[in-house]
PDB file of N, CA and C in Angstrom:
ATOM      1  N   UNK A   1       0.830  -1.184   0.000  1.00  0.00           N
ATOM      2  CA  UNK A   1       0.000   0.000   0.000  1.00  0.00           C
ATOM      3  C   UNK A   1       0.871   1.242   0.000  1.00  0.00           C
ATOM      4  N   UNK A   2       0.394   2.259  -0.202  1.00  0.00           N
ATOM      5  CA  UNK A   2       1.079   3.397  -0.517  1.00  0.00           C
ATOM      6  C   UNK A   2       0.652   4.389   0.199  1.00  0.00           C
ATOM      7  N   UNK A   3       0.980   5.524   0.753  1.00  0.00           N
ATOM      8  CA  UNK A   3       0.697   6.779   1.633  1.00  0.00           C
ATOM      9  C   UNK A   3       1.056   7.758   1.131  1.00  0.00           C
ATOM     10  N   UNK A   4      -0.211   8.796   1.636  1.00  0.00           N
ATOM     11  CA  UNK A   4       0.025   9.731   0.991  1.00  0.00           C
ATOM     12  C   UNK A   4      -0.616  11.373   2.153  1.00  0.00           C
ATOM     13  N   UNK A   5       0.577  11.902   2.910  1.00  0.00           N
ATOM     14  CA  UNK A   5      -0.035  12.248   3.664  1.00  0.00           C
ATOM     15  C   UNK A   5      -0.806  11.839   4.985  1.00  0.00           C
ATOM     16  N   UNK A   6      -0.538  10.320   5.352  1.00  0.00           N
ATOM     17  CA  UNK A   6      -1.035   9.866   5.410  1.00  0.00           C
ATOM     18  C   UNK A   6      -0.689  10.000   7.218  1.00  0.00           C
ATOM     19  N   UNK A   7      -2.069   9.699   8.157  1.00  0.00           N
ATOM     20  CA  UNK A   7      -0.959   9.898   9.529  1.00  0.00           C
ATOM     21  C   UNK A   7      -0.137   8.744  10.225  1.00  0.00           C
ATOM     22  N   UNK A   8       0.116   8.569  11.218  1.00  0.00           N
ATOM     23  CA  UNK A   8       1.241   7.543  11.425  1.00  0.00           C
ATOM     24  C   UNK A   8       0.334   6.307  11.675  1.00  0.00           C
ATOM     25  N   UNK A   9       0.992   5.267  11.167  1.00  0.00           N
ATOM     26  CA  UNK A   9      -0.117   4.144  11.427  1.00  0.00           C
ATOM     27  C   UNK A   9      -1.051   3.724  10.972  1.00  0.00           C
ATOM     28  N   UNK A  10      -1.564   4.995   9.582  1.00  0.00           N
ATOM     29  CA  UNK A  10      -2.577   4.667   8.423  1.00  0.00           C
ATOM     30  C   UNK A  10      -2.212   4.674   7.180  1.00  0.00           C
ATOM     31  N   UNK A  11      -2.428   3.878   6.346  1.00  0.00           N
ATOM     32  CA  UNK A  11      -2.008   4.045   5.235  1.00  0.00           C
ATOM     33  C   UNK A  11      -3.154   3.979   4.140  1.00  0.00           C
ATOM     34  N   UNK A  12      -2.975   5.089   3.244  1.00  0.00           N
ATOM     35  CA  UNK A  12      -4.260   5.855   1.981  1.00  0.00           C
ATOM     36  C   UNK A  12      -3.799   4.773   0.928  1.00  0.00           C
ATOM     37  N   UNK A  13      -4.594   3.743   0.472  1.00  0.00           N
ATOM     38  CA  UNK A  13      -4.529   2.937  -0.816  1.00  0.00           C
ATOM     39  C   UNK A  13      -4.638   3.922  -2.345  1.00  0.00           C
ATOM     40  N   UNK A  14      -3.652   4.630  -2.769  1.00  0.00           N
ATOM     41  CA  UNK A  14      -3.796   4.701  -3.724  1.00  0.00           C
ATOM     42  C   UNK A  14      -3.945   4.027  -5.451  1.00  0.00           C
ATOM     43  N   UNK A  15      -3.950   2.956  -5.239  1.00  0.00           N
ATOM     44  CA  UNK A  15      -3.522   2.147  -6.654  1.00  0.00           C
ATOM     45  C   UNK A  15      -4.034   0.617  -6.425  1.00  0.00           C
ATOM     46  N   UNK A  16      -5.006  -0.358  -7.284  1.00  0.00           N
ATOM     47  CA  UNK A  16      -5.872  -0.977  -7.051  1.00  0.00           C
ATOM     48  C   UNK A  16      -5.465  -2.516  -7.970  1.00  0.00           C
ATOM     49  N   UNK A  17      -4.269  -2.993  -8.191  1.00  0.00           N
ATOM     50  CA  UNK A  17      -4.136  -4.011  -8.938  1.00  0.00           C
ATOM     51  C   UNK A  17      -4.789  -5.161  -8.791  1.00  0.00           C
ATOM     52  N   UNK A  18      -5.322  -5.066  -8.006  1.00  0.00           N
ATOM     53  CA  UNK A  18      -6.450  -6.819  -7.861  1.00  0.00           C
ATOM     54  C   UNK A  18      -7.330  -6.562  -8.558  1.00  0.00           C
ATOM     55  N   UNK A  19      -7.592  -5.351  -9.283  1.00  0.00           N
ATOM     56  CA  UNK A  19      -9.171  -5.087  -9.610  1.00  0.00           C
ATOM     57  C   UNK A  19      -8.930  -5.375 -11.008  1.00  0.00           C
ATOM     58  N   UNK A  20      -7.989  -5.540 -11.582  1.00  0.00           N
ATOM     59  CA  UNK A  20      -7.661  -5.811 -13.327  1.00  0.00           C
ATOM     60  C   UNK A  20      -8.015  -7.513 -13.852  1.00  0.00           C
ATOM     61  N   UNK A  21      -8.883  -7.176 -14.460  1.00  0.00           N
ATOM     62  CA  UNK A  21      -9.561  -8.474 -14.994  1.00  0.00           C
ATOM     63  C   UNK A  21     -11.347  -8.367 -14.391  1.00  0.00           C
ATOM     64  N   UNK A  22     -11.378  -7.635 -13.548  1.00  0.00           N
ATOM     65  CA  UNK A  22     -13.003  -7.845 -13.064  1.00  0.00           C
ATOM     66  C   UNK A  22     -13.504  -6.727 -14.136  1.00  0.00           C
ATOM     67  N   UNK A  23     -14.807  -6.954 -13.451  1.00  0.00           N
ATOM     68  CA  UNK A  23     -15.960  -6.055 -14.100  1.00  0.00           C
ATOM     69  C   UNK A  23     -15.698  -4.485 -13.800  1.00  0.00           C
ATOM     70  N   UNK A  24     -16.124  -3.525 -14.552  1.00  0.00           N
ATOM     71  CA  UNK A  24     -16.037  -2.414 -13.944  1.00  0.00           C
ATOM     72  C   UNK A  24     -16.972  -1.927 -12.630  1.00  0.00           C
ATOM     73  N   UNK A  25     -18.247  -3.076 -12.469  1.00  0.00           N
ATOM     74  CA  UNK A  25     -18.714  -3.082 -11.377  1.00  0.00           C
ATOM     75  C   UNK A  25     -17.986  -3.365 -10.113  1.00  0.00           C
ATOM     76  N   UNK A  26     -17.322  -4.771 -10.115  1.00  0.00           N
ATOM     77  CA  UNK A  26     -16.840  -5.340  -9.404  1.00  0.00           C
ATOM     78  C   UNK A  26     -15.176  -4.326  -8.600  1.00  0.00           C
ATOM     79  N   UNK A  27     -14.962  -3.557 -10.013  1.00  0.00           N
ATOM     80  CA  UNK A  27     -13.627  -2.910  -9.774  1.00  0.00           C
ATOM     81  C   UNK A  27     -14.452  -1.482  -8.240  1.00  0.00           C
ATOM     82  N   UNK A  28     -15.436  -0.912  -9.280  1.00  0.00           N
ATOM     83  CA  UNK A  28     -15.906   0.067  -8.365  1.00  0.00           C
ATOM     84  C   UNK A  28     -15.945   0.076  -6.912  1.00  0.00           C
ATOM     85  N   UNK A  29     -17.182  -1.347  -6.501  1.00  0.00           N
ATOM     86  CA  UNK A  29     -17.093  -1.978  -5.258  1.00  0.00           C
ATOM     87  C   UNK A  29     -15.880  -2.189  -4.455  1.00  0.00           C
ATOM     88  N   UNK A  30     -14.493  -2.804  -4.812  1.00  0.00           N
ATOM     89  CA  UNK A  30     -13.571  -2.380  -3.810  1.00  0.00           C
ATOM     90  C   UNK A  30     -12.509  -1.380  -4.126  1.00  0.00           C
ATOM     91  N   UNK A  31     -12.827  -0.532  -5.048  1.00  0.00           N
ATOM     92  CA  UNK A  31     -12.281   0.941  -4.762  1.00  0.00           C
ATOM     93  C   UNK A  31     -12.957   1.578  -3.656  1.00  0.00           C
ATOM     94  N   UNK A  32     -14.865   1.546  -3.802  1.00  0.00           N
ATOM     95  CA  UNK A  32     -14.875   2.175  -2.641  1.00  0.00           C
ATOM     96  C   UNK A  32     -14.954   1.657  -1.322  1.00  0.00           C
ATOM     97  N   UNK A  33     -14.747   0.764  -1.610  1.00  0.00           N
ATOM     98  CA  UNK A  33     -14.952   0.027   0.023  1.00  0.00           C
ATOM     99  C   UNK A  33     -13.369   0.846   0.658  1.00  0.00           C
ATOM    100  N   UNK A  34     -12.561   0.780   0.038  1.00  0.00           N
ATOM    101  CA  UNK A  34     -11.143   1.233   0.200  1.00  0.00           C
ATOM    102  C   UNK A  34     -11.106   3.019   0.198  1.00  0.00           C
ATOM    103  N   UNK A  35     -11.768   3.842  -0.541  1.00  0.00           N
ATOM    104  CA  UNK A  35     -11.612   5.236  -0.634  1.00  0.00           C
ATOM    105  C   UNK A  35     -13.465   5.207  -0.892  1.00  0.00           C
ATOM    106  N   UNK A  36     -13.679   5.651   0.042  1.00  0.00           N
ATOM    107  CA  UNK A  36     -15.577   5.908   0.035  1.00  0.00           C
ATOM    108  C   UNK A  36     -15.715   7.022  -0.742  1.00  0.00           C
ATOM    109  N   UNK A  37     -14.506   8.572  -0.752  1.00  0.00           N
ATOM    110  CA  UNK A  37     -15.104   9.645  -1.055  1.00  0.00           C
ATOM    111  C   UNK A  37     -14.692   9.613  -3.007  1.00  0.00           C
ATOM    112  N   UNK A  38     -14.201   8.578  -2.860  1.00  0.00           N
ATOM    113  CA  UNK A  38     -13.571   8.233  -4.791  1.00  0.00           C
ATOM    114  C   UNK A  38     -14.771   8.699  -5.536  1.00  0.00           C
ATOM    115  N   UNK A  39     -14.456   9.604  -6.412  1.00  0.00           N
ATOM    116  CA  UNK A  39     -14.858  10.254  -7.499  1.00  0.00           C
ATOM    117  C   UNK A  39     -13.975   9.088  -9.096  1.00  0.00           C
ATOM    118  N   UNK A  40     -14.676   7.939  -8.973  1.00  0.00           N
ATOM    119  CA  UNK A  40     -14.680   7.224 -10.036  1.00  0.00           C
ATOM    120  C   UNK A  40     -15.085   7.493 -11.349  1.00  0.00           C
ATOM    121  N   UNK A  41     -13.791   7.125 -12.278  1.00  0.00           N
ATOM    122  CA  UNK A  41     -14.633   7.810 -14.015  1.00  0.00           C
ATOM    123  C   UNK A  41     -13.668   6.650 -14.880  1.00  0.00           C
ATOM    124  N   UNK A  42     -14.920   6.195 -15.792  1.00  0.00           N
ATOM    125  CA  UNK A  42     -14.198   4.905 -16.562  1.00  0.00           C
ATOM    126  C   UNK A  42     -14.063   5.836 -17.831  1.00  0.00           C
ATOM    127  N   UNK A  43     -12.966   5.328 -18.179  1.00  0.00           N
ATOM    128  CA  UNK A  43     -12.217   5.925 -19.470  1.00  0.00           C
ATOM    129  C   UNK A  43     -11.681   4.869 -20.604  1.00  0.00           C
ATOM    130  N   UNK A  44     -12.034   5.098 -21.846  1.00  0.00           N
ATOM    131  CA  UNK A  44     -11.502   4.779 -22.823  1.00  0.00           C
ATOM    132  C   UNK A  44      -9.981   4.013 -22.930  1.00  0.00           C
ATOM    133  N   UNK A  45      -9.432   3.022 -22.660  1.00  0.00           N
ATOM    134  CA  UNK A  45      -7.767   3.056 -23.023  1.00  0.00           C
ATOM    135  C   UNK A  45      -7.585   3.502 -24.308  1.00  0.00           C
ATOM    136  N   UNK A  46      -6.801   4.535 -24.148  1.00  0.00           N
ATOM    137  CA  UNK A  46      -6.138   5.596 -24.762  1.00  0.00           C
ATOM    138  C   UNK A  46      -6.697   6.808 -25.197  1.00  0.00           C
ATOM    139  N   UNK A  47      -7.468   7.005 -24.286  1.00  0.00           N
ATOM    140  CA  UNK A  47      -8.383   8.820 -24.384  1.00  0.00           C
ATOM    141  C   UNK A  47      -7.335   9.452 -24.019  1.00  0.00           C
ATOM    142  N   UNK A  48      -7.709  10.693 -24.451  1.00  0.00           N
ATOM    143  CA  UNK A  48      -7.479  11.469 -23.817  1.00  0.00           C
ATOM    144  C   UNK A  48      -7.774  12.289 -22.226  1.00  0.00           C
ATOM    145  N   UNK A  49      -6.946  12.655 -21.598  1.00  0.00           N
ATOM    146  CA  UNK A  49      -7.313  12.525 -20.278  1.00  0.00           C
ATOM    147  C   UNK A  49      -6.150  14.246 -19.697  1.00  0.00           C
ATOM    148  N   UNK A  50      -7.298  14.511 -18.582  1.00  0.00           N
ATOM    149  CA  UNK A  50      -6.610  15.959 -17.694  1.00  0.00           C
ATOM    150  C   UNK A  50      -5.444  15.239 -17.124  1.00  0.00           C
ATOM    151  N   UNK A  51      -4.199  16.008 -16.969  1.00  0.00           N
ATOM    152  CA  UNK A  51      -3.109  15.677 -15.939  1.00  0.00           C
ATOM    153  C   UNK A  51      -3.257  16.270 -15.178  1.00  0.00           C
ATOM    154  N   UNK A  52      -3.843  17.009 -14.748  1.00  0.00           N
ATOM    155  CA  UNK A  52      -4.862  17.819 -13.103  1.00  0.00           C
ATOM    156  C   UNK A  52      -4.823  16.493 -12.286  1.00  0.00           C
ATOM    157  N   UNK A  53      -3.929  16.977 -11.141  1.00  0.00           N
ATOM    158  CA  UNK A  53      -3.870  15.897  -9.935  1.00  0.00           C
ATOM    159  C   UNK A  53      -5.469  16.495  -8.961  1.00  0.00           C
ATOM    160  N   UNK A  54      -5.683  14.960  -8.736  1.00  0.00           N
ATOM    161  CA  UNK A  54      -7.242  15.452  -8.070  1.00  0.00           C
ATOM    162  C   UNK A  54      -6.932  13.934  -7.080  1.00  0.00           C
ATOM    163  N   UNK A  55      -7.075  14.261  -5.639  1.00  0.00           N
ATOM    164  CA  UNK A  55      -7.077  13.254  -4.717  1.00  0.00           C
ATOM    165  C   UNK A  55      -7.640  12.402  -4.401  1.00  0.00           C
ATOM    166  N   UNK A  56      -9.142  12.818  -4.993  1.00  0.00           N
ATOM    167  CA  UNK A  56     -10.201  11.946  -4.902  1.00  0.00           C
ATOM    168  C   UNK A  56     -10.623  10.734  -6.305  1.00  0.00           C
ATOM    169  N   UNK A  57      -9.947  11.395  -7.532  1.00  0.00           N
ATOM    170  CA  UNK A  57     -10.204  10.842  -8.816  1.00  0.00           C
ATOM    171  C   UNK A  57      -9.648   9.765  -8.771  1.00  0.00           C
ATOM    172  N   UNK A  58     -10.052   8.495  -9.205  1.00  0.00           N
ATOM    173  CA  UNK A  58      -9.590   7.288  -9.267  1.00  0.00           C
ATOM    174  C   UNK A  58     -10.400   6.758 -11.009  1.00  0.00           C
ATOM    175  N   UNK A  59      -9.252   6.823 -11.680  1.00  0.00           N
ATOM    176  CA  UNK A  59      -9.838   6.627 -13.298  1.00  0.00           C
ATOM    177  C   UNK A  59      -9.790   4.684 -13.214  1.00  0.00           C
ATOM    178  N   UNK A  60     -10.029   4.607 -14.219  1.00  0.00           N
ATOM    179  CA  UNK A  60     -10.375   2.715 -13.951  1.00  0.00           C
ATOM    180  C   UNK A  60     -10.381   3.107 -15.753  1.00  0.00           C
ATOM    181  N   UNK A  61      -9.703   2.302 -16.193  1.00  0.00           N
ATOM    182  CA  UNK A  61      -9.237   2.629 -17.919  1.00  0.00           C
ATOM    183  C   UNK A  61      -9.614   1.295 -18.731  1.00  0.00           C
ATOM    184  N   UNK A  62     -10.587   1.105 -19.351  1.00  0.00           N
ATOM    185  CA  UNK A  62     -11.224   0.050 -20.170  1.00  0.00           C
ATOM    186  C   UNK A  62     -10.781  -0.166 -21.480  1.00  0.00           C
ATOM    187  N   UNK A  63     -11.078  -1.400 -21.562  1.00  0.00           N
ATOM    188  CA  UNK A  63     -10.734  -1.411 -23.205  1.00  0.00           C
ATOM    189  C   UNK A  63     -10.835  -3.233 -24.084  1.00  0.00           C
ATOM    190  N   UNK A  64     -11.327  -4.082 -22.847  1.00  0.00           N
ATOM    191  CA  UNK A  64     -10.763  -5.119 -23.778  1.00  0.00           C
ATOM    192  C   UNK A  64     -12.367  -5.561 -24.341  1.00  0.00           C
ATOM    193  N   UNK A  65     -12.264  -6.146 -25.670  1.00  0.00           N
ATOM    194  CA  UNK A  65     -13.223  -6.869 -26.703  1.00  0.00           C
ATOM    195  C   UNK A  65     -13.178  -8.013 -25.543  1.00  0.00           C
ATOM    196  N   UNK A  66     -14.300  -8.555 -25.201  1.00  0.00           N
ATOM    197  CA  UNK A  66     -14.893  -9.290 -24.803  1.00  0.00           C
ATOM    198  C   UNK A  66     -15.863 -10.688 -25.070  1.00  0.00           C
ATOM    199  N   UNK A  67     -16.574 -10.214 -26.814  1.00  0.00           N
ATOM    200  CA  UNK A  67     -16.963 -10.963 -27.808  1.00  0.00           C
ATOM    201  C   UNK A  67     -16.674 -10.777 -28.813  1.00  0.00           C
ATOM    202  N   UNK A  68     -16.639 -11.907 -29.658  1.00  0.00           N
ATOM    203  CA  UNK A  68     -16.238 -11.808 -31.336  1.00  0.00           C
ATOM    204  C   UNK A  68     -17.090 -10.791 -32.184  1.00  0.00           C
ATOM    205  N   UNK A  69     -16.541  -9.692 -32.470  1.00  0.00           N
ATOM    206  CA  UNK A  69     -17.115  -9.005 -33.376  1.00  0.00           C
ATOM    207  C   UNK A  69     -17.608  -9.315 -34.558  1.00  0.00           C
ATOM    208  N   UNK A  70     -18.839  -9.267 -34.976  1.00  0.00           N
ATOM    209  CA  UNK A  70     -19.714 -10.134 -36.166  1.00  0.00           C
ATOM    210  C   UNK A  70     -20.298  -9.183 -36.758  1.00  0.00           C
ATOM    211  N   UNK A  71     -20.739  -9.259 -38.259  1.00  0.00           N
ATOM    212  CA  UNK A  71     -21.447  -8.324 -38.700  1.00  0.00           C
ATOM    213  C   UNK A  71     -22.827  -9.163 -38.642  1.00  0.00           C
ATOM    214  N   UNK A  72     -24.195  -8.202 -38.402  1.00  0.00           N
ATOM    215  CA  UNK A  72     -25.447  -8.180 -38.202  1.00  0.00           C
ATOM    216  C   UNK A  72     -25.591  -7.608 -36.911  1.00  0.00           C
TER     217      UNK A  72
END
C-alpha cells in the first residue's frame, strides 16, 4: 500500500491491482470500500485525459473486446 499524507499508522490505498480483470462493477465496489469519497470515471484506453492531480479521482481505464465481433 502506498501513503500519501497519510498519519502515522494509516495508510491511503492509492492504486488498485487486484481489480484488473473484473468487471467495472466489481472494480468500483472495492475501490470504494477502500476510498468511500472516490470520485470514479471509466475511461476509454487511450483517451485522452486531464493531468490535473485530483485526490479523490480514481480513473479505472477500459478497453478489452470481450466478444467476437460479427457483422449483423
Amino acid at each position: 500500500m502506498s501513503s500519501s499524507g497519510a498519519a502515522v499508522g494509516e495508510c491511503k490505498k492509492t492504486s488498485w491491482p487486484e481489480v484488473v480483470g473484473l468487471t467495472i462493477k466489481e472494480a468500483k465496489e472495492i475501490i470504494l470500500k477502500d476510498k468511500p469519497e472516490a470520485d470514479i470515471v471509466v475511461v476509454p484506453v487511450g483517451s485522452a485525459v486531464t493531468e490535473d492531480f485530483r485526490p479523490n479521482r480514481v480513473r479505472i481505464f477500459v478497453g478489452t473486446v470481450v466478444e467476437t465481433p460479427h457483422v449483423g
